[in-house]
PDB file of N, CA and C in Angstrom:
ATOM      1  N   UNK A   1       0.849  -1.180   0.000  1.00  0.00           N
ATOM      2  CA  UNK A   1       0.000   0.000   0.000  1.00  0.00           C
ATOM      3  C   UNK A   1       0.890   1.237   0.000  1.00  0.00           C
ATOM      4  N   UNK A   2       0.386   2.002  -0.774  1.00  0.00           N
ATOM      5  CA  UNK A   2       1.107   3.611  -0.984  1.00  0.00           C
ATOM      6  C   UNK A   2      -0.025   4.674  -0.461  1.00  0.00           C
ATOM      7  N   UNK A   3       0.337   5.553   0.468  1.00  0.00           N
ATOM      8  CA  UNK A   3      -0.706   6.305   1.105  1.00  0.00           C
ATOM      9  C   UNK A   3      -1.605   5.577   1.351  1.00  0.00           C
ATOM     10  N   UNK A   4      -2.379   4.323   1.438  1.00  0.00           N
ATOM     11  CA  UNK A   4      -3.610   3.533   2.073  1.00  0.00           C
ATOM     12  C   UNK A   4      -4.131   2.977   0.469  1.00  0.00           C
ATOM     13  N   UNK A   5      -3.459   2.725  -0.768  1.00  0.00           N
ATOM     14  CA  UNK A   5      -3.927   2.797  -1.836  1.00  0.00           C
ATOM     15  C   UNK A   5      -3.187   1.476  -2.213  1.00  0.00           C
ATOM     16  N   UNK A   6      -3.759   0.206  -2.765  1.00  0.00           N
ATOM     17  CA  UNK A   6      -3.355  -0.957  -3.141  1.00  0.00           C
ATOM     18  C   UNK A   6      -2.420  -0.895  -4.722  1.00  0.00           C
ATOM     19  N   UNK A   7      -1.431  -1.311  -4.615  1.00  0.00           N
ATOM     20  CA  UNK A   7      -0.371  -0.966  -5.799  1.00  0.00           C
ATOM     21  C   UNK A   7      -0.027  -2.030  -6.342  1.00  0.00           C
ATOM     22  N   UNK A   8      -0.836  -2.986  -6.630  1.00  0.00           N
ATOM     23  CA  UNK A   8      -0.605  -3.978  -7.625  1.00  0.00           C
ATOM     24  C   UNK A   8       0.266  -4.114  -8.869  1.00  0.00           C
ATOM     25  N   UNK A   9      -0.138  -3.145  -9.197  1.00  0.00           N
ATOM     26  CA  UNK A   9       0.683  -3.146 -10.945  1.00  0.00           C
ATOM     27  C   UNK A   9       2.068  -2.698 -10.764  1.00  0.00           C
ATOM     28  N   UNK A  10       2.544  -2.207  -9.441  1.00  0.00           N
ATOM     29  CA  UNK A  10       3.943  -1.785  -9.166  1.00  0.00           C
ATOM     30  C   UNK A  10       4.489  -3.111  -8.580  1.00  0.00           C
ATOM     31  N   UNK A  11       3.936  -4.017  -8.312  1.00  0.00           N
ATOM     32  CA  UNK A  11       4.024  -5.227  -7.092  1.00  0.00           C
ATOM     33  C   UNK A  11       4.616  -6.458  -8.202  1.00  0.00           C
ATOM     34  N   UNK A  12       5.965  -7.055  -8.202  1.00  0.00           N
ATOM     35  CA  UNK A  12       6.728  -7.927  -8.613  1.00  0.00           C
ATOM     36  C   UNK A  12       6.759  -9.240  -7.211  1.00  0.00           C
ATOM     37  N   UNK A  13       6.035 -10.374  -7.872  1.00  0.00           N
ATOM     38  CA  UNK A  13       5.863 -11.166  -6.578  1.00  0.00           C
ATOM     39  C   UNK A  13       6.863 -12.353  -6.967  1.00  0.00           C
ATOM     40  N   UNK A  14       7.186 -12.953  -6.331  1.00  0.00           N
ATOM     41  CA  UNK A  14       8.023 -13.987  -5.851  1.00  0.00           C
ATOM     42  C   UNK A  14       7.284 -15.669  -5.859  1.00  0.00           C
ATOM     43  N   UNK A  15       7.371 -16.760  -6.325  1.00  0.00           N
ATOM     44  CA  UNK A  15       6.755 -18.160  -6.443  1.00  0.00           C
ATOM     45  C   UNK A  15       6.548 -18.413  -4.985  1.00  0.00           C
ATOM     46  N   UNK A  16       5.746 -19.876  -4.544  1.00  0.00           N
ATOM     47  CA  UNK A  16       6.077 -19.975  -3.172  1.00  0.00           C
ATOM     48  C   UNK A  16       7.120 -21.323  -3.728  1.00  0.00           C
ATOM     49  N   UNK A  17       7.989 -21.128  -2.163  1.00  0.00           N
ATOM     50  CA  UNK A  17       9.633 -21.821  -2.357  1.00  0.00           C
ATOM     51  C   UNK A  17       9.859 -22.724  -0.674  1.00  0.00           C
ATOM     52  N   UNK A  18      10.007 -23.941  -0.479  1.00  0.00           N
ATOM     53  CA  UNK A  18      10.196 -24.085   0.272  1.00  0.00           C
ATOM     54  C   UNK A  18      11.739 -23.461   1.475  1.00  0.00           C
ATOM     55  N   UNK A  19      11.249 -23.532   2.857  1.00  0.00           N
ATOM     56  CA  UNK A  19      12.659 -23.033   3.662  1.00  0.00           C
ATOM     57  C   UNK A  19      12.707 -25.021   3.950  1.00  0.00           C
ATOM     58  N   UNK A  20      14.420 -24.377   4.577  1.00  0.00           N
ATOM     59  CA  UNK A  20      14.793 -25.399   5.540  1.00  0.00           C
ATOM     60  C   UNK A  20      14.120 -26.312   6.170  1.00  0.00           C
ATOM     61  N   UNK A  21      13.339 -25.691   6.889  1.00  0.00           N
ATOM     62  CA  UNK A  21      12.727 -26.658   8.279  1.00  0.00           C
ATOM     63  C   UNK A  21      11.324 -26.944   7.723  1.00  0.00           C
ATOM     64  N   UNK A  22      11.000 -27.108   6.565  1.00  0.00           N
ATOM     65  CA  UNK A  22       9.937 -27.618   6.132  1.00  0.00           C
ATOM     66  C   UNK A  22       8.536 -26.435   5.998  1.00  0.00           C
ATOM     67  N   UNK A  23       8.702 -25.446   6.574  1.00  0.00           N
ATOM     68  CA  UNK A  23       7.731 -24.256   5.653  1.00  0.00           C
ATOM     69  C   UNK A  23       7.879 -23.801   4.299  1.00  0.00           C
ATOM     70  N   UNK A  24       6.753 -22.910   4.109  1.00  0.00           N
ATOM     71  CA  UNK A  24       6.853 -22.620   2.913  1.00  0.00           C
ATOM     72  C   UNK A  24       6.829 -20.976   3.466  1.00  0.00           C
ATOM     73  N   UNK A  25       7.338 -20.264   1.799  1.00  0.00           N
ATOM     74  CA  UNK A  25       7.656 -18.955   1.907  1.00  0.00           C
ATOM     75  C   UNK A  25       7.594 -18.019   0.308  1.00  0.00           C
ATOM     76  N   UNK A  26       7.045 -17.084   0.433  1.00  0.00           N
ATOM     77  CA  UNK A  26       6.492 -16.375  -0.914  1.00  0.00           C
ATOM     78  C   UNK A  26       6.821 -14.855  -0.292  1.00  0.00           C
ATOM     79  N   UNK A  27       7.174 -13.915  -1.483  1.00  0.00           N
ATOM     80  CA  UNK A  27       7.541 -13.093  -0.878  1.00  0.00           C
ATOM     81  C   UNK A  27       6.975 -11.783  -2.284  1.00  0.00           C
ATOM     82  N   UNK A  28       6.640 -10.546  -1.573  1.00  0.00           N
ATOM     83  CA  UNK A  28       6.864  -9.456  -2.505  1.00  0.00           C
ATOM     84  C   UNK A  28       7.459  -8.207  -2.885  1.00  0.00           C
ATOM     85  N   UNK A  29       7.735  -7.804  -3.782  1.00  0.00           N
ATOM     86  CA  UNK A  29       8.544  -6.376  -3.672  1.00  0.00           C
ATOM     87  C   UNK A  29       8.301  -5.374  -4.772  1.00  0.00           C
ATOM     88  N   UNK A  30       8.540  -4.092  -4.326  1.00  0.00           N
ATOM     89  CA  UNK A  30       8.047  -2.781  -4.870  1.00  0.00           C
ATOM     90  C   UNK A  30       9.279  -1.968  -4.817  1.00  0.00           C
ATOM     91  N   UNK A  31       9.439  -1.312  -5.843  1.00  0.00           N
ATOM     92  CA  UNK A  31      10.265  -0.568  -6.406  1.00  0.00           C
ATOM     93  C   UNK A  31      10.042   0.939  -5.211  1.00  0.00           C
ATOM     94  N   UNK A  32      10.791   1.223  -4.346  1.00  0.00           N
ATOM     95  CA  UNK A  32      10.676   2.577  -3.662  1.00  0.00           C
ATOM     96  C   UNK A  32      12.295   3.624  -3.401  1.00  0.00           C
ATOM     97  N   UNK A  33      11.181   4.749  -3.430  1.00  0.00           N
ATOM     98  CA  UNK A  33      12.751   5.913  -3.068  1.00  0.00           C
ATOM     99  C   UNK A  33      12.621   5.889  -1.881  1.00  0.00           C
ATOM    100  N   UNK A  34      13.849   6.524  -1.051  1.00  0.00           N
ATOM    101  CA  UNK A  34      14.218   6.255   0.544  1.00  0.00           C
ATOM    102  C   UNK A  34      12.978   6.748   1.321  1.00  0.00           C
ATOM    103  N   UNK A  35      13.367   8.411   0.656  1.00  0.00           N
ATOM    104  CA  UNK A  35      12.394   9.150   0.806  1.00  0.00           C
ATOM    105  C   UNK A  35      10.799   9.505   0.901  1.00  0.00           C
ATOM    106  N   UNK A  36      10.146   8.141   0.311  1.00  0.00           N
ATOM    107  CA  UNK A  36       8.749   7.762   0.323  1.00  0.00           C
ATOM    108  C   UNK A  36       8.817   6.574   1.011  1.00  0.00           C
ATOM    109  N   UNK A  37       9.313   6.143   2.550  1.00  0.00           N
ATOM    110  CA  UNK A  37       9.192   4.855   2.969  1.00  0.00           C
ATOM    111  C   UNK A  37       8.073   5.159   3.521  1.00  0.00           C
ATOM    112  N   UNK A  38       7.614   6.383   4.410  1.00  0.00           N
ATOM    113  CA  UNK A  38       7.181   6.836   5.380  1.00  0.00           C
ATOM    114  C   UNK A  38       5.542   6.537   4.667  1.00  0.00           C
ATOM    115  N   UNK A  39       5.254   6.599   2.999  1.00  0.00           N
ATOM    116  CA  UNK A  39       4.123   6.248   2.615  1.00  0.00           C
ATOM    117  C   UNK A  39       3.679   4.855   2.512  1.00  0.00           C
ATOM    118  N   UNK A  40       4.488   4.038   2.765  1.00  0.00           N
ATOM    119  CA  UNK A  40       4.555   2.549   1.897  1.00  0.00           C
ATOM    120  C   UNK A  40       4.211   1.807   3.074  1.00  0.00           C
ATOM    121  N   UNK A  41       3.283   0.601   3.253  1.00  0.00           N
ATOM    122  CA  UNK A  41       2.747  -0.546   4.672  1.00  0.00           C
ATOM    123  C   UNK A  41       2.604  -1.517   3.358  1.00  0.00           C
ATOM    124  N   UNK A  42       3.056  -2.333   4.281  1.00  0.00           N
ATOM    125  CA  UNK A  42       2.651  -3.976   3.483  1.00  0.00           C
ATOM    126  C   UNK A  42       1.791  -4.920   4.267  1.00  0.00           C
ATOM    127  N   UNK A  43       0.898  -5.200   3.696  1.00  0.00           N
ATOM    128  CA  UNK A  43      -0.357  -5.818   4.759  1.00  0.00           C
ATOM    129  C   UNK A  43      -0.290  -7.336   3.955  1.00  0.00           C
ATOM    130  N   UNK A  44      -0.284  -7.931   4.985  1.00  0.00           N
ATOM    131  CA  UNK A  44       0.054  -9.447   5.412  1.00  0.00           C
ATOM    132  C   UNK A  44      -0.878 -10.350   6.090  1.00  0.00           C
ATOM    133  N   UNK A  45      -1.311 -11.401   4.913  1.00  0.00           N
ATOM    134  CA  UNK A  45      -2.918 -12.047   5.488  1.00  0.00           C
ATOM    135  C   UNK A  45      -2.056 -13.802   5.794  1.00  0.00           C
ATOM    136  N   UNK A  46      -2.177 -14.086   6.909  1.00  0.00           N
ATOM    137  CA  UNK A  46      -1.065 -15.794   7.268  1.00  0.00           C
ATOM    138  C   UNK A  46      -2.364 -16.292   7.964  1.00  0.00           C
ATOM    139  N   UNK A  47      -2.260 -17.760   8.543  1.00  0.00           N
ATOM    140  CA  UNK A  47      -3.011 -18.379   9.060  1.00  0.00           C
ATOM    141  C   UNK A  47      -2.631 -18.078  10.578  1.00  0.00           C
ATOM    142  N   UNK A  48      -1.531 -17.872  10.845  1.00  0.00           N
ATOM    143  CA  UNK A  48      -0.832 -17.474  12.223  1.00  0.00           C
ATOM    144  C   UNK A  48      -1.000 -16.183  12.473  1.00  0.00           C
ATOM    145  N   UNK A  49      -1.900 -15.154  11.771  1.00  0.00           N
ATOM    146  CA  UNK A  49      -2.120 -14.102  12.063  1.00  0.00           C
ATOM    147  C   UNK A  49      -3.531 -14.179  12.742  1.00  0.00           C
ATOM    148  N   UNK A  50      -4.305 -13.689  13.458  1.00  0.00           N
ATOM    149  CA  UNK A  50      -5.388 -13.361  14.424  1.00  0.00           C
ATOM    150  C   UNK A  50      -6.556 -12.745  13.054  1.00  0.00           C
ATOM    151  N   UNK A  51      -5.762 -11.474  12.667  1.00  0.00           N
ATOM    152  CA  UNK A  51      -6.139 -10.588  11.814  1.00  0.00           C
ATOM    153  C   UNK A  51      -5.344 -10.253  10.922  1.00  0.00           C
ATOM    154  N   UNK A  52      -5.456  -9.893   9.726  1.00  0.00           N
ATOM    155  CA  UNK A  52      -4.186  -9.429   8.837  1.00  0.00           C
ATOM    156  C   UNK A  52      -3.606  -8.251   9.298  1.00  0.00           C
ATOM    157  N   UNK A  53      -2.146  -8.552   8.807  1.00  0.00           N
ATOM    158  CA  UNK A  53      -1.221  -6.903   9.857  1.00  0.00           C
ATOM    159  C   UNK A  53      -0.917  -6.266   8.766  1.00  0.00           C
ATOM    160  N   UNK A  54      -0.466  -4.939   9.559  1.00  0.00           N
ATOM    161  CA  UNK A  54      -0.270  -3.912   8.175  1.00  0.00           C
ATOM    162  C   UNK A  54       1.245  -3.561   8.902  1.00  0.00           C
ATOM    163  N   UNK A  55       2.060  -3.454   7.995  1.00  0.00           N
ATOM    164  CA  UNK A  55       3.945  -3.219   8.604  1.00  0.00           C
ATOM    165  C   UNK A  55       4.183  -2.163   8.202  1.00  0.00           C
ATOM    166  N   UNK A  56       5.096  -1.397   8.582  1.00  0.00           N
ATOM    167  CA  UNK A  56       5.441  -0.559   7.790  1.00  0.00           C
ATOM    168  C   UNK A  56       7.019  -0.813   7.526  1.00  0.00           C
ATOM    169  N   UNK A  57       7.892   0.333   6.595  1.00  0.00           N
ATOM    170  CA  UNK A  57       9.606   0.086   6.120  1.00  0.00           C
ATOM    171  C   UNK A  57       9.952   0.372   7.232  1.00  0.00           C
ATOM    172  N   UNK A  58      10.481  -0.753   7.861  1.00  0.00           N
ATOM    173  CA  UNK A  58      12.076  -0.790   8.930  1.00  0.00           C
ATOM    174  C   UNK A  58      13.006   0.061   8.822  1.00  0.00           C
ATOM    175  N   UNK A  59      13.667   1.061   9.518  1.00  0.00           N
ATOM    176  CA  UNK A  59      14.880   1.534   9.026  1.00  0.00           C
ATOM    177  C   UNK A  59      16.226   0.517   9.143  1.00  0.00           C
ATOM    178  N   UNK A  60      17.289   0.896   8.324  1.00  0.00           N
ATOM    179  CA  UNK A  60      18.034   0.108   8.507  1.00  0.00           C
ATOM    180  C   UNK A  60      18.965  -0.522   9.895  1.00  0.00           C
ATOM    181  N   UNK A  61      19.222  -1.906   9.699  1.00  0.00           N
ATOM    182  CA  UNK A  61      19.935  -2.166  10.743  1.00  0.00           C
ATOM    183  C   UNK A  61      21.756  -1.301  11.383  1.00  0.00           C
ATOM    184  N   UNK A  62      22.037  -0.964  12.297  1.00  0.00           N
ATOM    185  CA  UNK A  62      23.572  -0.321  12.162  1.00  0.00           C
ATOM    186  C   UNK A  62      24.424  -1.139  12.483  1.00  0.00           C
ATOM    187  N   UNK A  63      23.819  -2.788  12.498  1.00  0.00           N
ATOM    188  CA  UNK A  63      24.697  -3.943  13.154  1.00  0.00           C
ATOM    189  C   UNK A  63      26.301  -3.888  12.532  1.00  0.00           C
ATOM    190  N   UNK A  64      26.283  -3.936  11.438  1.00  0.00           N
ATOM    191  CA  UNK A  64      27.414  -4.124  10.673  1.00  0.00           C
ATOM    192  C   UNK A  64      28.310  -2.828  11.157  1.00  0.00           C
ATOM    193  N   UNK A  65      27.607  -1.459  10.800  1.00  0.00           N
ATOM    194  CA  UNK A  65      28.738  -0.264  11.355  1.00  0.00           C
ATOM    195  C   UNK A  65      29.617  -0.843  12.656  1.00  0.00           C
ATOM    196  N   UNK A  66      28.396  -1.112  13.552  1.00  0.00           N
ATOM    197  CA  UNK A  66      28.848  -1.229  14.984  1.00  0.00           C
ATOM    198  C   UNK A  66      29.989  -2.454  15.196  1.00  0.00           C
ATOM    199  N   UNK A  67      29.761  -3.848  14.587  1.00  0.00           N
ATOM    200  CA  UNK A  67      30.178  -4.187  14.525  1.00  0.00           C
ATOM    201  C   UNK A  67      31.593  -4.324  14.081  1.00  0.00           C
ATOM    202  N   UNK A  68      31.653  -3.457  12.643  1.00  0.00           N
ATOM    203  CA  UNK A  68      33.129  -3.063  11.932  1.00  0.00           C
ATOM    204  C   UNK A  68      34.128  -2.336  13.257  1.00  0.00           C
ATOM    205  N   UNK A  69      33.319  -0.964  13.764  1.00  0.00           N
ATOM    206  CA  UNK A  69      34.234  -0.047  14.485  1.00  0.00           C
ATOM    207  C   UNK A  69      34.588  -0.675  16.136  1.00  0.00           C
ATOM    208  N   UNK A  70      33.472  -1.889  16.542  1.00  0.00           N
ATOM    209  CA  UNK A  70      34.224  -2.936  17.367  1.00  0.00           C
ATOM    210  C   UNK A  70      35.448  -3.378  16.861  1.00  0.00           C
ATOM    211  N   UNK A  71      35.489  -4.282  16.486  1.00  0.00           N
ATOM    212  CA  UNK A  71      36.440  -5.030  15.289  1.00  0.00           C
ATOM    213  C   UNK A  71      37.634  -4.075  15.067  1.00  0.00           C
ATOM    214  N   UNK A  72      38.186  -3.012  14.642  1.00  0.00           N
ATOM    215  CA  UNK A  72      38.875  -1.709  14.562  1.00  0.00           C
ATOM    216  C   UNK A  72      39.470  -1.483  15.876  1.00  0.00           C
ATOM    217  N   UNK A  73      38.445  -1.267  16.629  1.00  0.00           N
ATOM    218  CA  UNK A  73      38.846  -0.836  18.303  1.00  0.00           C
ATOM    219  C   UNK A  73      39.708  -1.815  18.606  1.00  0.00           C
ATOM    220  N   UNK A  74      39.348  -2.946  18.610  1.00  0.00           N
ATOM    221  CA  UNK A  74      40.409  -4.107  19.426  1.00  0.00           C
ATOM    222  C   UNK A  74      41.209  -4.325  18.576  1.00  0.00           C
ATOM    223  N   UNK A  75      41.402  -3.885  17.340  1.00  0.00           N
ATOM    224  CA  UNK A  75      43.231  -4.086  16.685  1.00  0.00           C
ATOM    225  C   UNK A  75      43.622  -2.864  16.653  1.00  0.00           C
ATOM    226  N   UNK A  76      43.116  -1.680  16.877  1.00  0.00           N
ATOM    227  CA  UNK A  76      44.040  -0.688  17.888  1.00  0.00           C
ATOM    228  C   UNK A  76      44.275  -0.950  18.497  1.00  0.00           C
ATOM    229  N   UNK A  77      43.788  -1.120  19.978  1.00  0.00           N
ATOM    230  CA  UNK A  77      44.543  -1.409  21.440  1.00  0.00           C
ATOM    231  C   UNK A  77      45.346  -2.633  20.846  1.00  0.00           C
ATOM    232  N   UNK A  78      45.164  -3.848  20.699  1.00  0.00           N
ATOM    233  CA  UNK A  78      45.574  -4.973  20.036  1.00  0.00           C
ATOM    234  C   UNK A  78      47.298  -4.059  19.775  1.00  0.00           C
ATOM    235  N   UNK A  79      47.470  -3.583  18.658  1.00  0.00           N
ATOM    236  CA  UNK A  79      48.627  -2.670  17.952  1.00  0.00           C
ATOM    237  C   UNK A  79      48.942  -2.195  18.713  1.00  0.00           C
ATOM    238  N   UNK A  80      48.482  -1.208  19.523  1.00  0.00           N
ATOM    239  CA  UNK A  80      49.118  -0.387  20.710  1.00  0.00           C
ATOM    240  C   UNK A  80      49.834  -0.883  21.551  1.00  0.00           C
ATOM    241  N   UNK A  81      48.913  -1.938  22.234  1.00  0.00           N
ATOM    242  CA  UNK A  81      50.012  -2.949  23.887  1.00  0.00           C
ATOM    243  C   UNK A  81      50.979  -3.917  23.000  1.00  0.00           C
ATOM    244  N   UNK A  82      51.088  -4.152  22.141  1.00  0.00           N
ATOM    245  CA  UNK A  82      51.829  -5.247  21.066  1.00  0.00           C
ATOM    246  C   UNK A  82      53.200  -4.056  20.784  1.00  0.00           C
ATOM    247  N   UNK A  83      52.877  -2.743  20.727  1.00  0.00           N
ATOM    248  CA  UNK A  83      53.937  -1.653  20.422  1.00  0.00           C
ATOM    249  C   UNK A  83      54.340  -0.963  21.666  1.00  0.00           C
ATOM    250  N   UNK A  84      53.859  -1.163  22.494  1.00  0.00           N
ATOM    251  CA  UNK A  84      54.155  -0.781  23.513  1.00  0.00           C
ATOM    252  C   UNK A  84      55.316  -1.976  24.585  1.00  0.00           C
ATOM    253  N   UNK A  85      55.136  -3.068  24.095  1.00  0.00           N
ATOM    254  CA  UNK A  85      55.522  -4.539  25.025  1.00  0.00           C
ATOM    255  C   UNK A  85      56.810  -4.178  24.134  1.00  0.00           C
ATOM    256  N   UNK A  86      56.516  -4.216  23.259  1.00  0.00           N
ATOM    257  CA  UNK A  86      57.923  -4.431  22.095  1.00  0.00           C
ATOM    258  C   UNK A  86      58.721  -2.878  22.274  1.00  0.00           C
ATOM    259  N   UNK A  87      58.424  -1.883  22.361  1.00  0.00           N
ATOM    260  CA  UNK A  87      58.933  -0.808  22.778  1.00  0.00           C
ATOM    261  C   UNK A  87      59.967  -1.133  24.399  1.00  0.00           C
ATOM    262  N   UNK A  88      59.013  -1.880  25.088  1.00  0.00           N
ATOM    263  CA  UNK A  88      59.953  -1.867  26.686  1.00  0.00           C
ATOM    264  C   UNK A  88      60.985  -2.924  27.214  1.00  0.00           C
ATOM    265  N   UNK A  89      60.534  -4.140  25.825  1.00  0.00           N
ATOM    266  CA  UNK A  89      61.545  -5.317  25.645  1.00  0.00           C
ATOM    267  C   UNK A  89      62.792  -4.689  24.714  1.00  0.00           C
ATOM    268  N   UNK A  90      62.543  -4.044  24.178  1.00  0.00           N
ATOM    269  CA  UNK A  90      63.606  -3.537  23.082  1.00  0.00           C
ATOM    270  C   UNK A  90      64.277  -2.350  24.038  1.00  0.00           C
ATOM    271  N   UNK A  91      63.782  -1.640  24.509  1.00  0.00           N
ATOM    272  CA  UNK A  91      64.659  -0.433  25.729  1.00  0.00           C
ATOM    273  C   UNK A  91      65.053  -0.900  26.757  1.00  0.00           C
ATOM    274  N   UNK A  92      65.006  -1.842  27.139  1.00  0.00           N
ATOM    275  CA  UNK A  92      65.243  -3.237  28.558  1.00  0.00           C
ATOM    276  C   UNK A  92      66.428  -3.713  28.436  1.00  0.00           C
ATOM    277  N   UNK A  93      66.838  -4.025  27.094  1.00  0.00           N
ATOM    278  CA  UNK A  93      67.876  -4.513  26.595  1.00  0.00           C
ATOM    279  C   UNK A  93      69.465  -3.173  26.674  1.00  0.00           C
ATOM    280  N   UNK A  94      69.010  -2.798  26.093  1.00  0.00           N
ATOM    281  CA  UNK A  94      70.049  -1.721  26.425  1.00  0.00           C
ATOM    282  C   UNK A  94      70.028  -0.833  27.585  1.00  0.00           C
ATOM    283  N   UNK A  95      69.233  -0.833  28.774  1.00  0.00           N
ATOM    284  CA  UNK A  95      69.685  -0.279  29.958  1.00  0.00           C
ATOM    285  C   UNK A  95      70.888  -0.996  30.980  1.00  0.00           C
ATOM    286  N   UNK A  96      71.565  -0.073  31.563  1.00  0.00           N
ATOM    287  CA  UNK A  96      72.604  -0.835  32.165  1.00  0.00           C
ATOM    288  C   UNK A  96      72.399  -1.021  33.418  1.00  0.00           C
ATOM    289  N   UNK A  97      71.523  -1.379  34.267  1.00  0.00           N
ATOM    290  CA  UNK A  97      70.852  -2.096  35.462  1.00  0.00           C
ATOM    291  C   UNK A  97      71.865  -2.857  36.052  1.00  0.00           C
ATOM    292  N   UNK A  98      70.845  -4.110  36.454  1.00  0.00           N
ATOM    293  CA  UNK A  98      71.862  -5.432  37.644  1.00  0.00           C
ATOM    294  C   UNK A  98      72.463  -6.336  36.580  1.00  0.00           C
ATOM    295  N   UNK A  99      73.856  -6.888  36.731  1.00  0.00           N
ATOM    296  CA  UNK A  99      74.890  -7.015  36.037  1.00  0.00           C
ATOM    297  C   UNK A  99      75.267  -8.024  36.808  1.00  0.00           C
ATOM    298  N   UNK A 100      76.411  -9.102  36.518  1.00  0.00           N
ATOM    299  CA  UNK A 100      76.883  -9.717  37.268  1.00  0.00           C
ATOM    300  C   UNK A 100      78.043  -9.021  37.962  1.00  0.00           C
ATOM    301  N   UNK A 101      78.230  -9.669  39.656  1.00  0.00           N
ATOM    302  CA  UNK A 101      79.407  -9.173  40.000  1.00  0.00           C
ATOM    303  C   UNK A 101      81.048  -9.832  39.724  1.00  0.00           C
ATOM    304  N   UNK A 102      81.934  -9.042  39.877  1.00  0.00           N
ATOM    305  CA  UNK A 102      82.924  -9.271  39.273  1.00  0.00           C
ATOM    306  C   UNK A 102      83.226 -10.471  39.900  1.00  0.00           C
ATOM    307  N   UNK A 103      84.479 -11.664  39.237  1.00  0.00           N
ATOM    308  CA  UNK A 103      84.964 -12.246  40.218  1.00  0.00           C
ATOM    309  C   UNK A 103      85.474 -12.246  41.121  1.00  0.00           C
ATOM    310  N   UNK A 104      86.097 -11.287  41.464  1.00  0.00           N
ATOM    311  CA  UNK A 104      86.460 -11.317  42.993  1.00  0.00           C
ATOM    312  C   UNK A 104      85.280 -11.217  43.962  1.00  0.00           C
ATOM    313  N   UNK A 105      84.858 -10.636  43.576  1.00  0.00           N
ATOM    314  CA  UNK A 105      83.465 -10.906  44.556  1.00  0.00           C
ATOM    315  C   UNK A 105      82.480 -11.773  44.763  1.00  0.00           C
ATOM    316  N   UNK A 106      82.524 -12.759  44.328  1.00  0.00           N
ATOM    317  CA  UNK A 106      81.767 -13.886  43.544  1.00  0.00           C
ATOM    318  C   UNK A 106      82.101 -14.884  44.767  1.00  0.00           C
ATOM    319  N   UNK A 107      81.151 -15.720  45.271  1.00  0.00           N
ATOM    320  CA  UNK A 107      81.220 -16.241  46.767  1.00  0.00           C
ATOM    321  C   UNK A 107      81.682 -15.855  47.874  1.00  0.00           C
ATOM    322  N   UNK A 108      81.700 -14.945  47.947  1.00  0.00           N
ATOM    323  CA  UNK A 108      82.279 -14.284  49.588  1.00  0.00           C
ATOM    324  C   UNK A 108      80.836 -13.895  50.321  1.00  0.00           C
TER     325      UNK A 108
END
């Protein structure tokens, strides 16, 4: 539906196709700009429905963003303590600290 108005002739439908676990599944779709989601409901008549429902466009999910700039975050720090360990093993080496004592001093 567009504004409350049935849009058939815009409506490209889908066969029914079996899933996995032994249902079946049919599906439809309409050509839309972003900008006209706010007009568009898709009304949906199932046997598991009470009454037929009317949906409207979902905005998109941000799983993936969120997910990427997780992912990012921990191979920064990751890079950082990895450059940082290797920074204090590598300057460790050349400080002149505890040393052995000479031999003469060596069991007394």
């Amino acid at each position: 539906l567009k504004d409350g108005e049935v849009r058939d002739g815009e409506t490209e439908r889908g066969s029914i196709a079996p899933n996995s676990d032994g249902t079946y599944y049919t599906w439809a779709s309409i050509e839309a700009r972003p900008q006209d989601k706010d007009k568009y409901r898709c009304r949906v008549e199932h046997a598991s429905l009470l009454e037929p429902g009317l949906f409207a466009w979902e905005p998109d999910s941000n799983l993936f963003t969120i997910v990427l700039a997780v992912a990012v975050a921990i191979l920064a720090v990751t890079v950082i303590v990895a450059g940082v360990a290797f920074w204090k093993y590598k300057s460790g080496k050349n400080m002149k600290g505890y040393g052995m004592a000479p031999r003469e001093y060596q069991g007394q």
